[in-house]
N, C-alpha and C. Protein backbone atom coordinates (compact mmCIF):
# COMPACT_ATOMS: atom_id res chain seq x y z
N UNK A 1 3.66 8.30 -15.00
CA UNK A 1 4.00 8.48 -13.63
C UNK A 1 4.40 7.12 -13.07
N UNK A 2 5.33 7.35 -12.06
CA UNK A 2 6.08 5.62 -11.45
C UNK A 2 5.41 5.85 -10.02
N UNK A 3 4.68 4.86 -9.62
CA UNK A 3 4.83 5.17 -8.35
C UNK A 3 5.96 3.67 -7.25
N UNK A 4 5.56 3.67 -5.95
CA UNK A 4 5.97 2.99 -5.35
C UNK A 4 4.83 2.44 -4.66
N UNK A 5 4.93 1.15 -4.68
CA UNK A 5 4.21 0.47 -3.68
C UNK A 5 4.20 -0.29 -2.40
N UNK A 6 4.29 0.13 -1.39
CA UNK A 6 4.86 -0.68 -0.10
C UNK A 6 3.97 -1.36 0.84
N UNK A 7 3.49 -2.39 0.55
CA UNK A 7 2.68 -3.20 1.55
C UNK A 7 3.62 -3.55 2.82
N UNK A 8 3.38 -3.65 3.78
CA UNK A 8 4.42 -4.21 4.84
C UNK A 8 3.35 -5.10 6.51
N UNK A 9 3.88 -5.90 6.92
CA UNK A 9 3.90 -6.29 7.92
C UNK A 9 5.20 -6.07 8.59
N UNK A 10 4.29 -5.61 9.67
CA UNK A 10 5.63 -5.60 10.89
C UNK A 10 5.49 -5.77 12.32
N UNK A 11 5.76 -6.88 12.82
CA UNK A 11 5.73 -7.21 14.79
C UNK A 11 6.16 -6.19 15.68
N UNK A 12 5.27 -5.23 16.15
CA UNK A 12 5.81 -4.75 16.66
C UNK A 12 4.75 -4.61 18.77
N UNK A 13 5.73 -5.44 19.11
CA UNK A 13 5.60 -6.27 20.40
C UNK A 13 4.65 -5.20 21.10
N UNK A 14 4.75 -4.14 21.63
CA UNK A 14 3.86 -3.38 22.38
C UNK A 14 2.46 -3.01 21.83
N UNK A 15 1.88 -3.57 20.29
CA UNK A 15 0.86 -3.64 19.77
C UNK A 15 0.71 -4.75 19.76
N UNK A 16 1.05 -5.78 19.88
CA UNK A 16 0.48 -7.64 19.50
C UNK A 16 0.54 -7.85 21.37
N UNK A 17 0.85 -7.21 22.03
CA UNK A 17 0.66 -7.66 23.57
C UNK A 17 -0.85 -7.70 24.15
N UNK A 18 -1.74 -6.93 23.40
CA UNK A 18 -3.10 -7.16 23.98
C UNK A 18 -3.95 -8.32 23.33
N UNK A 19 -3.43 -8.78 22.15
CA UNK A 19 -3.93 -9.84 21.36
C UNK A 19 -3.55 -10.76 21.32
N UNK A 20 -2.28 -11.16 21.82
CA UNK A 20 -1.60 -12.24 22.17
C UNK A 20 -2.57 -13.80 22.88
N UNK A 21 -2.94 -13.04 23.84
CA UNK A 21 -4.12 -14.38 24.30
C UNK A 21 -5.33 -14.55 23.82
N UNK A 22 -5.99 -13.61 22.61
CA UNK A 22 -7.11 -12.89 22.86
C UNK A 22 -7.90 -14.71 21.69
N UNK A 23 -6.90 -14.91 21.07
CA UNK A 23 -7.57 -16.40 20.05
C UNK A 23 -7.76 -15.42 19.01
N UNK A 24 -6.82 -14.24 18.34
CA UNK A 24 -7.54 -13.34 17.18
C UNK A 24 -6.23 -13.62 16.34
N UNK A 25 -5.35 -13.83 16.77
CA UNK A 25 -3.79 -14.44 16.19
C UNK A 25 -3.52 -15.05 16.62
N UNK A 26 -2.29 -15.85 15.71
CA UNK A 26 -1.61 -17.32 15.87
C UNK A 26 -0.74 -17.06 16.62
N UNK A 27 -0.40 -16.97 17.73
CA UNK A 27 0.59 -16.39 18.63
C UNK A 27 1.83 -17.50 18.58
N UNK A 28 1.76 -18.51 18.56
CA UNK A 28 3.16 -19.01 17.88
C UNK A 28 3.88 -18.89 16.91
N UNK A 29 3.01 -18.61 16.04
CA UNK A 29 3.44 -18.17 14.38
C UNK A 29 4.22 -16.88 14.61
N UNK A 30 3.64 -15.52 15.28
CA UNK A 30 3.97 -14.41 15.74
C UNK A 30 5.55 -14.40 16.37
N UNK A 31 5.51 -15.22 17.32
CA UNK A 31 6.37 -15.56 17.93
C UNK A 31 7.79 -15.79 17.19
N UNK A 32 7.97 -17.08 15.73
CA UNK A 32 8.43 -17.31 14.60
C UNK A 32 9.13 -16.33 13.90
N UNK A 33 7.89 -15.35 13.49
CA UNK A 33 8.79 -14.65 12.63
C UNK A 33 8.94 -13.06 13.27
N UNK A 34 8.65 -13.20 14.47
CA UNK A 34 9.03 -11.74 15.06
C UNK A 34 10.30 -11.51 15.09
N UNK A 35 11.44 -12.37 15.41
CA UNK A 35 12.76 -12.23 15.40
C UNK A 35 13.15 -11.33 13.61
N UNK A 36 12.47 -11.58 12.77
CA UNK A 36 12.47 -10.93 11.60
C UNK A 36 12.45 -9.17 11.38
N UNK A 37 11.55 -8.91 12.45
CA UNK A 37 11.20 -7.64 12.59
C UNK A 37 9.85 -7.51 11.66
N UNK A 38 9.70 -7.75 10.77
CA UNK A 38 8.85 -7.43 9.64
C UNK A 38 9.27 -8.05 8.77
N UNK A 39 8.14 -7.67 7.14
CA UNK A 39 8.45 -7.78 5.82
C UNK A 39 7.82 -6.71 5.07
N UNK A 40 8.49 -6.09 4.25
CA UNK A 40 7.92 -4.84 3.06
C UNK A 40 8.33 -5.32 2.23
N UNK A 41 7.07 -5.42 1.63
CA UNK A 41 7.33 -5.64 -0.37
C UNK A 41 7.50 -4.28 -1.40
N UNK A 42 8.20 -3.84 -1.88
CA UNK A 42 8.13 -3.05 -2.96
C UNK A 42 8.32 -3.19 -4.13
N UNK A 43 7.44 -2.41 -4.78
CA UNK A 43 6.98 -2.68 -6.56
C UNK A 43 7.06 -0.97 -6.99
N UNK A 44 7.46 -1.43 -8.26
CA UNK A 44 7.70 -0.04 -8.58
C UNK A 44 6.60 0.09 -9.61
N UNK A 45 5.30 0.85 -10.03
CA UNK A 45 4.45 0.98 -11.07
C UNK A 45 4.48 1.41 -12.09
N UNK A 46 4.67 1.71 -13.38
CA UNK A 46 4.39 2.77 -13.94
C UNK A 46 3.07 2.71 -14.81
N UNK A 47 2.39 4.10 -14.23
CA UNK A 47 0.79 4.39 -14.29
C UNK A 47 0.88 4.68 -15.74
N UNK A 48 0.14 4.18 -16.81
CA UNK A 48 -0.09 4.56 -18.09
C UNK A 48 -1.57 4.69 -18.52
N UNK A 49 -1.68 5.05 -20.05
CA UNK A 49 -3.31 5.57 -19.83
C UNK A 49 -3.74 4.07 -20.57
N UNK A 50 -3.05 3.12 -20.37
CA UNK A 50 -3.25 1.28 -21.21
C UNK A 50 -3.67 0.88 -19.96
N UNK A 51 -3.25 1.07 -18.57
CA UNK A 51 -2.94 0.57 -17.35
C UNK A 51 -1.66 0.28 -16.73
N UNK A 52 -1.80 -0.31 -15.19
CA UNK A 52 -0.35 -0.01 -15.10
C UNK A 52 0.40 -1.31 -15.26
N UNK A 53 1.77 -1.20 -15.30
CA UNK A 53 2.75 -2.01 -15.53
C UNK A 53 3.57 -2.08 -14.30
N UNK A 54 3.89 -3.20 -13.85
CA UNK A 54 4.62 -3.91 -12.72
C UNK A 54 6.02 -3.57 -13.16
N UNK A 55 7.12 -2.48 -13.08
CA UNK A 55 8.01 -2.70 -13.65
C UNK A 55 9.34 -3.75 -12.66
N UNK A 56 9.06 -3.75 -11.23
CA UNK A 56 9.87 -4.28 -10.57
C UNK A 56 10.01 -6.31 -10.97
N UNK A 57 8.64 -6.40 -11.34
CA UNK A 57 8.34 -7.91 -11.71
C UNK A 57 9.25 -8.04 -13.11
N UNK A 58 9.86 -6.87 -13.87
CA UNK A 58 10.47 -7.46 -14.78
C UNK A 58 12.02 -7.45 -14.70
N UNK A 59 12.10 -7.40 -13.60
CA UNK A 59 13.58 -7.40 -12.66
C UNK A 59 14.08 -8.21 -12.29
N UNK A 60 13.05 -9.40 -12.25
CA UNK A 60 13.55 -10.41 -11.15
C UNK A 60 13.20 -12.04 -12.05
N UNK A 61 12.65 -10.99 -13.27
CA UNK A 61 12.37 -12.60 -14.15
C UNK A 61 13.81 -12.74 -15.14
C-alpha cells in the first residue's frame, strides 16, 4: 500500500490574531513568512511487511 503524507503549516491571519501579543509565538517570524501562505511537505510511503520505504526521498537524491 502507498500512502501520502502531508504535514503542513499554514498562517492563517484570523487564527494567529489572538496569539499575536499573547508571548506564545514569534510574531515577527510570523509576520516573515506569512506572505508565503504556508508550507506542505509531501512524501509518498510505501507500507511493506519489512517497513516502510520513503519513496519520494528517492526522487530527489
Amino acid at each position: 500500500m502507498v500512502v501520502t503524507i502531508e504535514p503542513g503549516l499554514y498562517f492563517i491571519s484570523q487564527l494567529i490574531a489572538p496569539y499575536r501579543d499573547s508571548g506564545d509565538i514569534d510574531a515577527s517570524l510570523v509576520q516573515r513568512l506569512a506572505c508565503h501562505g504556508g508550507i506542505r511537505i509531501e512524501d509518498n510511503v510505501l507500507v511493506t511487511r519489512q517497513g516502510p520505504d520513503n519513496l519520494t526521498s528517492k526522487t530527489t537524491e
